[in-house]
Protein backbone atom coordinates (compact mmCIF):
# COMPACT_ATOMS: atom_id res chain seq x y z
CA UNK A 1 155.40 101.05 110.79
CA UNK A 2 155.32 98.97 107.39
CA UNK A 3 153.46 100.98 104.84
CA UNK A 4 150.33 99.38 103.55
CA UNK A 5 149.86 99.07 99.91
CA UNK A 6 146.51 98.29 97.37
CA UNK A 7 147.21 97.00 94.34
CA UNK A 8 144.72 97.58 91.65
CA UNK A 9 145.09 95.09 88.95
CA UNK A 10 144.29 91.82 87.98
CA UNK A 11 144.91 89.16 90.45
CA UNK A 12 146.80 86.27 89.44
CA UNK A 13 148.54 87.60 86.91
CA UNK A 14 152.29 87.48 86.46
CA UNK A 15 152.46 91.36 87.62
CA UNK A 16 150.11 90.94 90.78
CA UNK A 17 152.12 87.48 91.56
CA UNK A 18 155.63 89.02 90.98
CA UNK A 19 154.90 91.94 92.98
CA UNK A 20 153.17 89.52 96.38
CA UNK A 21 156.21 87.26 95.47
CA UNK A 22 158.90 90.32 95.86
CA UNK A 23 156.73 91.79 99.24
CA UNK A 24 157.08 87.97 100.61
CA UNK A 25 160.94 87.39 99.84
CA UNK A 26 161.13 91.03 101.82
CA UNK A 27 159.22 89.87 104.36
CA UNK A 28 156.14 92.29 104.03
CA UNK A 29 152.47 91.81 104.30
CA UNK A 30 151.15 91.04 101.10
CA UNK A 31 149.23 93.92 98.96
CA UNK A 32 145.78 94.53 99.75
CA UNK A 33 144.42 93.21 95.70
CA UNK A 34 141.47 95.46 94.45
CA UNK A 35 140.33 93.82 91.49
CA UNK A 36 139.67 96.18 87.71
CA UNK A 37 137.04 93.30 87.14
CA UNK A 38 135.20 94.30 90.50
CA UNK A 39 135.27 98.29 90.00
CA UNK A 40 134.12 97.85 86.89
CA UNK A 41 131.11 95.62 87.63
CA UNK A 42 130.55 98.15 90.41
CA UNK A 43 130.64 95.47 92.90
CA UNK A 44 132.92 97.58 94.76
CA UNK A 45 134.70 101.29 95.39
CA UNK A 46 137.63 102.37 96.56
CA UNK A 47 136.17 103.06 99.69
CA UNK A 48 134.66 100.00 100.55
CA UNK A 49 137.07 98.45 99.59
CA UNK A 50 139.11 99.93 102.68
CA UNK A 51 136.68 99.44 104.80
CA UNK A 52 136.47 95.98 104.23
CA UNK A 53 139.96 95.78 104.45
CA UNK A 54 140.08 97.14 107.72
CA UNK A 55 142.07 99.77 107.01
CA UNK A 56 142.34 102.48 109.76
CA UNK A 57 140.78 105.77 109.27
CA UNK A 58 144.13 107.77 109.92
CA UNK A 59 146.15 105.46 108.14
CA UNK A 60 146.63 106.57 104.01
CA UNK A 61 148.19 103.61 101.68
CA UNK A 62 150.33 103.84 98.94
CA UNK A 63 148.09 102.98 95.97
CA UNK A 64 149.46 101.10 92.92
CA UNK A 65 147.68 101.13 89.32
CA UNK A 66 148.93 98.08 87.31
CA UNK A 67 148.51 97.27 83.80
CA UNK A 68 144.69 96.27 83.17
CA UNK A 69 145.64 94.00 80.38
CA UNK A 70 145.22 90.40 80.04
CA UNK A 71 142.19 90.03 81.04
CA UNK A 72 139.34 89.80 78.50
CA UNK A 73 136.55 90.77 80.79
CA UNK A 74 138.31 93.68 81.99
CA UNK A 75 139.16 95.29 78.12
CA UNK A 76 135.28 93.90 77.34
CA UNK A 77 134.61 96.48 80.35
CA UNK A 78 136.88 99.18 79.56
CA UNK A 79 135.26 99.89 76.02
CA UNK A 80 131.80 99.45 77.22
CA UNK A 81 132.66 102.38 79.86
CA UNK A 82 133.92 104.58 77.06
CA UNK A 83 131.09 104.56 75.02
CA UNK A 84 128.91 107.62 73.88
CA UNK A 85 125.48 106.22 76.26
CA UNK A 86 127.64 104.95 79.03
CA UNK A 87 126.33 106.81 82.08
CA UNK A 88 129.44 108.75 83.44
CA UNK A 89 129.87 111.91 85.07
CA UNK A 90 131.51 114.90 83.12
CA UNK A 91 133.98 115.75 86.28
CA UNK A 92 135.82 112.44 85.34
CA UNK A 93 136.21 113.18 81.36
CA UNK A 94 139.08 115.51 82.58
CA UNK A 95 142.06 112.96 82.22
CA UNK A 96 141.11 112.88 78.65
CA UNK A 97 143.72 115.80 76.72
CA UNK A 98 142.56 114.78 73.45
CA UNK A 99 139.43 113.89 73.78
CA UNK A 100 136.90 116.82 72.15
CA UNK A 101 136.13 115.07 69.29
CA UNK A 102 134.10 111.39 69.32
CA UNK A 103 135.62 108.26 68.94
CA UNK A 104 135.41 106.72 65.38
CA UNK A 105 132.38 104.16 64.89
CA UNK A 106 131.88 104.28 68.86
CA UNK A 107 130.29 101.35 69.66
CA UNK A 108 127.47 101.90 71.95
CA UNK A 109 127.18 100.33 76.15
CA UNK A 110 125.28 97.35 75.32
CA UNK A 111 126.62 96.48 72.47
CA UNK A 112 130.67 96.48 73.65
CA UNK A 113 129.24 93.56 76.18
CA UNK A 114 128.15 91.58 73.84
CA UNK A 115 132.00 91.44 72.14
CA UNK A 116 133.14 88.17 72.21
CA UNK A 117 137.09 87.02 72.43
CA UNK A 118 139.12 86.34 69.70
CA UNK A 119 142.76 86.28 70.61
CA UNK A 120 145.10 89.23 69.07
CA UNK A 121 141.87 90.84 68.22
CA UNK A 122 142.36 94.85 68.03
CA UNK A 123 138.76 96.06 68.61
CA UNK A 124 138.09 99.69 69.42
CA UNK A 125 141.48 101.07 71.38
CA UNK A 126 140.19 104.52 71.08
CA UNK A 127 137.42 103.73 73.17
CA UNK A 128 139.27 101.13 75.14
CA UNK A 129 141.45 104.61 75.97
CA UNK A 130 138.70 106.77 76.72
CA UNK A 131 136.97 103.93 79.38
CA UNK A 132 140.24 103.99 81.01
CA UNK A 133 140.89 107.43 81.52
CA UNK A 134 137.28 107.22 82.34
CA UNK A 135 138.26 104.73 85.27
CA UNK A 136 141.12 106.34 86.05
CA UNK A 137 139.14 109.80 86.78
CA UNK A 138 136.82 108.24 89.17
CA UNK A 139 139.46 106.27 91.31
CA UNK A 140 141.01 110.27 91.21
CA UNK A 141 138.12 111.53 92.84
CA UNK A 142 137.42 108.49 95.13
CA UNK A 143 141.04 108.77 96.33
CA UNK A 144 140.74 112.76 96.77
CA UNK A 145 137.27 112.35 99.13
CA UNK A 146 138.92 109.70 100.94
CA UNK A 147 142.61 111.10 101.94
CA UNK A 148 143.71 114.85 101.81
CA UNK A 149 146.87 114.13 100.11
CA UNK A 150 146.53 110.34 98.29
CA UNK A 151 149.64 108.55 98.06
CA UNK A 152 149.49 107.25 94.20
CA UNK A 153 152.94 105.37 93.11
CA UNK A 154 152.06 106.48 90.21
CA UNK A 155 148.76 109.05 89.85
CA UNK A 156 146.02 108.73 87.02
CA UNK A 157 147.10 112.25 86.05
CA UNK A 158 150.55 111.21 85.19
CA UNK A 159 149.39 107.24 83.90
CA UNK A 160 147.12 109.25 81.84
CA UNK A 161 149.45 111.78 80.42
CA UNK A 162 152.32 108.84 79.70
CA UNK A 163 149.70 106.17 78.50
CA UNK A 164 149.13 109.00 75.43
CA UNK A 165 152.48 109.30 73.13
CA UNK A 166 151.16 112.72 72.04
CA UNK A 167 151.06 114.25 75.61
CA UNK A 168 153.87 112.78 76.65
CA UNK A 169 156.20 114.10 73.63
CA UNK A 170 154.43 117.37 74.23
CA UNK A 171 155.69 117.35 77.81
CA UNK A 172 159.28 116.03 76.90
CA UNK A 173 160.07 118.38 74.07
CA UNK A 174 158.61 121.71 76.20
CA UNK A 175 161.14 120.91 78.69
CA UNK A 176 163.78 120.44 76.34
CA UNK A 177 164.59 117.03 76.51
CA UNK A 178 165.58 115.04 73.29
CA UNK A 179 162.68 113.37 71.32
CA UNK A 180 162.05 112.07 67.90
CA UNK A 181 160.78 115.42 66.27
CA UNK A 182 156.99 114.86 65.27
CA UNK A 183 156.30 115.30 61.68
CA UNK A 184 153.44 117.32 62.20
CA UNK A 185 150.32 118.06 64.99
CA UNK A 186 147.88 115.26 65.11
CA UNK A 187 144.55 117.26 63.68
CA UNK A 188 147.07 117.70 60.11
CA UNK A 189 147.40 114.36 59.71
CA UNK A 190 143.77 112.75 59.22
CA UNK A 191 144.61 109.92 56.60
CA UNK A 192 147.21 108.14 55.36
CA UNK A 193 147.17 110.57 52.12
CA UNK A 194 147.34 113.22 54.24
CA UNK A 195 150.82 111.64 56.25
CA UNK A 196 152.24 110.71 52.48
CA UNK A 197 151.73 113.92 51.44
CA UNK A 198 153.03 115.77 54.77
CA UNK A 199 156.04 113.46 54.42
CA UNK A 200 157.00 114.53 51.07
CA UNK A 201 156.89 117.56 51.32
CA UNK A 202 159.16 117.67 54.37
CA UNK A 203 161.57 115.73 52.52
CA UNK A 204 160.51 113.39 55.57
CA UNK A 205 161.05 109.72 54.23
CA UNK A 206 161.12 107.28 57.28
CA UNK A 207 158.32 107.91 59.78
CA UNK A 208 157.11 105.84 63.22
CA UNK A 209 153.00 106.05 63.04
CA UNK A 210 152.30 104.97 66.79
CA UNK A 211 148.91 104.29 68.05
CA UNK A 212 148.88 107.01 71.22
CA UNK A 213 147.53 104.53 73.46
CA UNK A 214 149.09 101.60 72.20
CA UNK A 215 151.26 99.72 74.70
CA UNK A 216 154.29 97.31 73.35
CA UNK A 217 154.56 97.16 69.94
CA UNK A 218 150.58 97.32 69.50
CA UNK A 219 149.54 99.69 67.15
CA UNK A 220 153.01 100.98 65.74
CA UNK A 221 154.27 100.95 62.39
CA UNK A 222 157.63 101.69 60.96
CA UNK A 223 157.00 103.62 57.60
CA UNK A 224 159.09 104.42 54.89
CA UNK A 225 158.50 105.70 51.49
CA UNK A 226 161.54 106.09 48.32
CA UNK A 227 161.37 109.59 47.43
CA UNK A 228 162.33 108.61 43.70
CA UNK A 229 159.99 105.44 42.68
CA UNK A 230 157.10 105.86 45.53
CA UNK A 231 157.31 102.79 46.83
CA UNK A 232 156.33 102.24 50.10
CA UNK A 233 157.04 99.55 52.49
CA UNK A 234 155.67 99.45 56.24
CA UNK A 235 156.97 97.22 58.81
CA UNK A 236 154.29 96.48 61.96
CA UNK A 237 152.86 93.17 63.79
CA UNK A 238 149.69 95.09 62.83
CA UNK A 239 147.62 92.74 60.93
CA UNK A 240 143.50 92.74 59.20
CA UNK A 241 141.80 90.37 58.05
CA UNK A 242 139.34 91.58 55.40
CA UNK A 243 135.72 90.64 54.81
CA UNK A 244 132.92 91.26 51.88
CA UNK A 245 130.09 91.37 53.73
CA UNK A 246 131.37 92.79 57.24
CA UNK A 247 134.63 95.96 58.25
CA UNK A 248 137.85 94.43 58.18
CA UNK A 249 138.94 93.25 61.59
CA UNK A 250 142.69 94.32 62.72
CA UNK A 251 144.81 92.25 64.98
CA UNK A 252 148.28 91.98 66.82
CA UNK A 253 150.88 89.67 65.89
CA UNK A 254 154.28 88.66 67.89
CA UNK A 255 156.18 88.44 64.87
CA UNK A 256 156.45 91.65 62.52
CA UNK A 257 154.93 91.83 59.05
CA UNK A 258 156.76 93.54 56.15
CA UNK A 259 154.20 95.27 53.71
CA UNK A 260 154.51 96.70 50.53
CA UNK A 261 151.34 96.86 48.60
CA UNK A 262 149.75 100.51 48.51
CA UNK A 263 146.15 99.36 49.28
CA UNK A 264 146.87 97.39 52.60
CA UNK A 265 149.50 99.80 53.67
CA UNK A 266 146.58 102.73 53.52
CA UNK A 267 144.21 100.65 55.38
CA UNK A 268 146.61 100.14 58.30
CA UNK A 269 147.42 103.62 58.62
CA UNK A 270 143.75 104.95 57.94
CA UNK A 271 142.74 102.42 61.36
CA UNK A 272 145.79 104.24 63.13
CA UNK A 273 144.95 107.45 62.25
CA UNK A 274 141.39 108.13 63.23
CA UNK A 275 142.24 105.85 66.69
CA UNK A 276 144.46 108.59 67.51
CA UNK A 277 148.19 108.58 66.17
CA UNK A 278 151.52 110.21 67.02
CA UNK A 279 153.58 110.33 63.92
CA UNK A 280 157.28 110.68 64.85
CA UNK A 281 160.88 110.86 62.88
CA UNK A 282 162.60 107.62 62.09
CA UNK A 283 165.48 107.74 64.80
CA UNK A 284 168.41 105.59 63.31
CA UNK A 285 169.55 103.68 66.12
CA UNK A 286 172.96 102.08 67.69
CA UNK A 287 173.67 98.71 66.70
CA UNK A 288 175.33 95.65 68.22
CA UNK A 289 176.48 92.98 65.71
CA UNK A 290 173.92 93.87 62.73
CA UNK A 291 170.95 94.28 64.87
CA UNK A 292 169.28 97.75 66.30
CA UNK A 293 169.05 98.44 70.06
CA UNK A 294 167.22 100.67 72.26
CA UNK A 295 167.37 100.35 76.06
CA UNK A 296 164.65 99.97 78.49
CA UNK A 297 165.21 102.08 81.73
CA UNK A 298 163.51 101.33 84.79
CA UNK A 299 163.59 104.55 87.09
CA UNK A 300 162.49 104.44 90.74
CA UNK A 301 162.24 107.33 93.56
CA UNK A 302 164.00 109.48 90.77
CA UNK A 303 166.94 107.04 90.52
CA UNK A 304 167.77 105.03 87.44
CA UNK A 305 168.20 101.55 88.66
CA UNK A 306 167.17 98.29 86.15
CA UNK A 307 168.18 98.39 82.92
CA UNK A 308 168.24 96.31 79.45
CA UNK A 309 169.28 96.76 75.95
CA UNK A 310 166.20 95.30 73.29
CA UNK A 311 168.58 94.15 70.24
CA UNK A 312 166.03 93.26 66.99
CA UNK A 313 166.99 92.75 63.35
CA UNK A 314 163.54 95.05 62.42
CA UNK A 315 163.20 98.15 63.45
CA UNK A 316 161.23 97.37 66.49
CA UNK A 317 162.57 95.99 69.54
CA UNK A 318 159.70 95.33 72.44
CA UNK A 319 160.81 92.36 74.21
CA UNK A 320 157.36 90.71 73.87
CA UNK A 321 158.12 90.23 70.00
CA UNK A 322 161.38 87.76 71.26
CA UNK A 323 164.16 89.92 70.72
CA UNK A 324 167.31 89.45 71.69
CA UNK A 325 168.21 90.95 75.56
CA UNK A 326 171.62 91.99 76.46
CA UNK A 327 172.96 93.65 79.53
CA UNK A 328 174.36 97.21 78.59
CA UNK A 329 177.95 95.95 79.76
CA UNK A 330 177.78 93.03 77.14
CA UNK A 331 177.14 95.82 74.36
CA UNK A 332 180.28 97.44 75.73
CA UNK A 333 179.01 100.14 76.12
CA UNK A 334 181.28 103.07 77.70
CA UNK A 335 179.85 104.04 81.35
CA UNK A 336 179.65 107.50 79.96
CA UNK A 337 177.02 106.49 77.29
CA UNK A 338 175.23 104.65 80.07
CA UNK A 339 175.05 107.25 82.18
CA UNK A 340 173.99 109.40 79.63
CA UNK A 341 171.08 107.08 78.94
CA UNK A 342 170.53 107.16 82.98
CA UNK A 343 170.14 110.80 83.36
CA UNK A 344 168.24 110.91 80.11
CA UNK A 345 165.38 108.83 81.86
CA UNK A 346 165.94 110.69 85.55
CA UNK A 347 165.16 113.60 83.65
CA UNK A 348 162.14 112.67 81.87
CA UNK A 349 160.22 111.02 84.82
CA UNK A 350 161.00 113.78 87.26
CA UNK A 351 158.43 115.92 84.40
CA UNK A 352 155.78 113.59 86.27
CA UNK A 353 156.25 114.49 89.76
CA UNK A 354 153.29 112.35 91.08
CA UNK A 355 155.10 109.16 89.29
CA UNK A 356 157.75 107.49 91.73
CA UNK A 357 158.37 104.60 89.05
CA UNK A 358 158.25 104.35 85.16
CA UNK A 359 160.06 102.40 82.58
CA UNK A 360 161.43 104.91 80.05
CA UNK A 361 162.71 104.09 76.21
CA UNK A 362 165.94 105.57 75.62
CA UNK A 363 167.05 105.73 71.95
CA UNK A 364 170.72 106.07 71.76
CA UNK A 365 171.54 107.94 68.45
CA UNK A 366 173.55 105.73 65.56
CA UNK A 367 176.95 106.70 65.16
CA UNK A 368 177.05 109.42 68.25
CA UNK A 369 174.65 107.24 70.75
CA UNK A 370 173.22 110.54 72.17
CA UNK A 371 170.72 109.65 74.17
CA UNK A 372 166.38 110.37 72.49
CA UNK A 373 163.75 109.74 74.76
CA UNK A 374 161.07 107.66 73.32
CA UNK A 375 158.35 106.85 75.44
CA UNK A 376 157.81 106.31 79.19
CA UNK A 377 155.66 103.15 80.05
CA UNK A 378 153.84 103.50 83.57
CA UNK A 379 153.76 100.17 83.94
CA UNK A 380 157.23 99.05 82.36
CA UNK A 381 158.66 97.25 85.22
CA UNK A 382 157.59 94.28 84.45
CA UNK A 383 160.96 93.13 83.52
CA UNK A 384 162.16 89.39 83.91
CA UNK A 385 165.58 88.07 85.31
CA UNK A 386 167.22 91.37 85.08
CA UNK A 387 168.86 92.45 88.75
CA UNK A 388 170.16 95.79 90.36
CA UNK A 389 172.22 95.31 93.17
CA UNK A 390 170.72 92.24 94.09
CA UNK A 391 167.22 92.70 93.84
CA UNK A 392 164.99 91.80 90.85
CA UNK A 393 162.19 95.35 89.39
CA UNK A 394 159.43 94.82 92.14
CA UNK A 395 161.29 93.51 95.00
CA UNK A 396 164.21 96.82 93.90
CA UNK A 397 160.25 99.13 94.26
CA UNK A 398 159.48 97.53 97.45
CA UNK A 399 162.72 98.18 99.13
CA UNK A 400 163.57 101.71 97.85
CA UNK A 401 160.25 103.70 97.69
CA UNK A 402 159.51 105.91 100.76
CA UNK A 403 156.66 105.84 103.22
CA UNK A 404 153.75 108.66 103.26
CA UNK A 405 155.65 110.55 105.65
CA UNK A 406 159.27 110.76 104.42
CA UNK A 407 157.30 111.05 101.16
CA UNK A 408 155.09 114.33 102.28
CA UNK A 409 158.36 115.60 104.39
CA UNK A 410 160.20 116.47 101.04
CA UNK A 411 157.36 117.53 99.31
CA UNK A 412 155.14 114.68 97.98
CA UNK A 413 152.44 115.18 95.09
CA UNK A 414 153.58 118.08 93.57
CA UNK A 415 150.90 119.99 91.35
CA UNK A 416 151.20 118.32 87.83
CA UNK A 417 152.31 121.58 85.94
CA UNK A 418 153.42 120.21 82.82
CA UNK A 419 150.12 118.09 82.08
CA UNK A 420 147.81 120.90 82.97
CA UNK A 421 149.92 122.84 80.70
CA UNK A 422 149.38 120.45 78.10
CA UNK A 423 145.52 120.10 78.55
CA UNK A 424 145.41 123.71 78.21
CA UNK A 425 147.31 123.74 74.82
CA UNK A 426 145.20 120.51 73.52
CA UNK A 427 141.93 122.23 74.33
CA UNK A 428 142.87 125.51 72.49
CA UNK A 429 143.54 123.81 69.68
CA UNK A 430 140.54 122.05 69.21
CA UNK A 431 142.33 118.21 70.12
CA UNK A 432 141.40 115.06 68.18
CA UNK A 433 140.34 111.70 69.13
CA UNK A 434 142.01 109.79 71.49
């Protein structure tokens, strides 16, 4: 029997079309579409949204999260839910690692719906974050009353715990898998004078400040300061406008800037900082023909399957910012590095054993091309004309994941170990805003 699947995203955009467009070439029933826009509106639940699907009382679905971007109602939404007066029970807070201390400048309910679009327009990810998680925690709990064992593709705990850079490093390096080492914990670095400081005394003089809940390039910033003149120079698609009468108002760019002046360097970090930043080591990477390259890795059912190198003459190299894409083949690269890079990413996802698909960053080292793990992107198979054996990311998903009984045969939804683990750790020490 085919195994039903909701979707909740946004419909009609290109992931909700790619993945009806894959079910349809494989001749499947197309997903059952739960709109963000109507959970968050409360026009519907989970459950009634079953019901009025006509979805038997036996039967469990696989459940998909996608990406709630790209949709300005939706983020509008999203930061109203995480303010401080927004009427939300505690028992959903809990997907939130670091989130003890308050947001900066929360904004409060009704004032977050009265925001008004302005495109590239960075307004208050930290809250953004927290109404997520926030959304996340009660689909958790709607999923729980409704099923005994939910079958998540990939489960808020683990979208939560990948969706923040500083869990997911924390995960990654506890296991022993390669990361960029982090310069220091999050609560000692509350300012940009703070991350100078920290950076010269470690004799530390490239860093990556990355917005933890940033997704892309959004929110990251490759910083480097000469140990002998002080000069900085900071390298993001991070952008403000400043104002005399009103806060400065931060943006996202698809084409890099290159600071160097002191004063606007400070301001960009300062916004990253008390948003909630990881602050990793610059990893020198491999190059291919004067330009740096990472790979994107698309793991499914705990095989590595689509992958593409991300080739950029700046130090970053999303896609979405027009670099250059090359198969790994046309890099020439030896099937032993590639399969180093596979395992690399196996490895990493199976540490989120309620995930069965992720897109994972693999940094190959310059010089020696051992494989780093950088980050792992729940949503990161959104990848365009790029094939494994035959089949393009969703239609590859479609074909190759189980059904709920194969997948509760060998074991299904294990208990997420490693992100308890790392709630635990967060909450002893206090945690920081997310």
């Amino acid at each position: 029997m085919e195994q039903q699947l909701i979707l909740i995203g946004n419909p009609g955009n290109r992931r909700t079309e790619g993945l009806q467009e894959a079910r349809r070439q494989l001749g499947l029933e197309p997903a059952l579409v739960i709109p963000y826009l109507d959970l968050l509106q409360g026009t519907t639940t989970l459950e009634e949204a079953c019901l009025r699907f006509g979805l038997p009382a036996d039967a469990v679905p696989m459940l998909r999260l996608d990406a709630p971007g790209e949709d300005f109602q939706v983020e509008r939404l999203l930061i109203a839910l995480g303010a401080p007066d927004a009427p939300v029970e505690k028992r959903v807070e809990g997907l939130l690692v670091y989130g003890a201390i308050p947001d900066p400048h929360p904004l409060a309910e009704e004032e977050a719906l009265c925001i008004r679009e302005e495109a590239g327009r960075l307004i208050h990810p930290s809250q953004w974050f927290r109404g997520y998680m926030r959304l996340l925690g009660r689909l958790e709990r709607e999923a729980e009353q409704l099923w005994p064992v939910p079958f998540w593709l990939n489960a808020p705990t683990d979208i939560a715990a990948m969706f923040d850079k500083r869990v997911t490093h924390r995960i990654l390096s506890g296991a022993g898998i390669a990361v960029p080492k982090p310069l220091a914990p999050p609560e000692e670095l509350p300012d940009s004078e703070a991350l100078r400081e920290t950076m010269l005394q470690k004799g530390k003089h490239r860093v990556f400040v990355k917005l933890a809940s940033g997704s892309g390039a959004c929110g990251v910033v490759a910083y480097q300061v000469n140990p002998r003149t002080g000069a900085e120079v900071a390298v993001t698609t991070l952008g403000v406008e400043q104002h005399l009468t009103r806060p400065p108002v931060y943006y996202n760019a698809i084409k890099p800037f290159r600071y160097t002046e002191p004063k606007l360097i400070r301001l960009l970090l300062n916004w990253l900082l008390i948003h909630g930043a990881h602050v990793e080591e610059w990893i020198t990477k491999a190059t291919y023909q004067g330009r740096a390259f990472d790979v994107r890795q698309l793991v499914v059912d705990g095989q590595a399957c689509h992958s593409i190198a991300r080739l950029s003459r700046t130090p970053i190299t999303n896609l979405h910012l027009r670099s250059e894409r090359k198969s790994l083949e046309e890099l020439g690269l030896s099937e032993e590095i590639r399969r180093g890079a596979e395992e690399s990413a196996e490895r990493a996802l199976s540490l989120f054993p309620r995930s069965l698909v992720a897109g994972v960053d693999v940094l190959l080292r310059h010089g020696t091309y051992a494989p780093v793990i950088g980050e792992l992107n729940p949503f990161g198979d959104l990848l365009y004309r790029v094939d494994y054996q035959g089949y393009g990311t969703y239609a590859w998903e479609m074909k190759r994941l189980p059904d709920y009984d194969m997948w509760r045969a060998r074991g299904g939804s294990p208990e997420p170990a490693e992100v308890a683990k790392a709630e635990g750790d967060a909450g002893a020490s206090g945690g920081i805003a997310p």
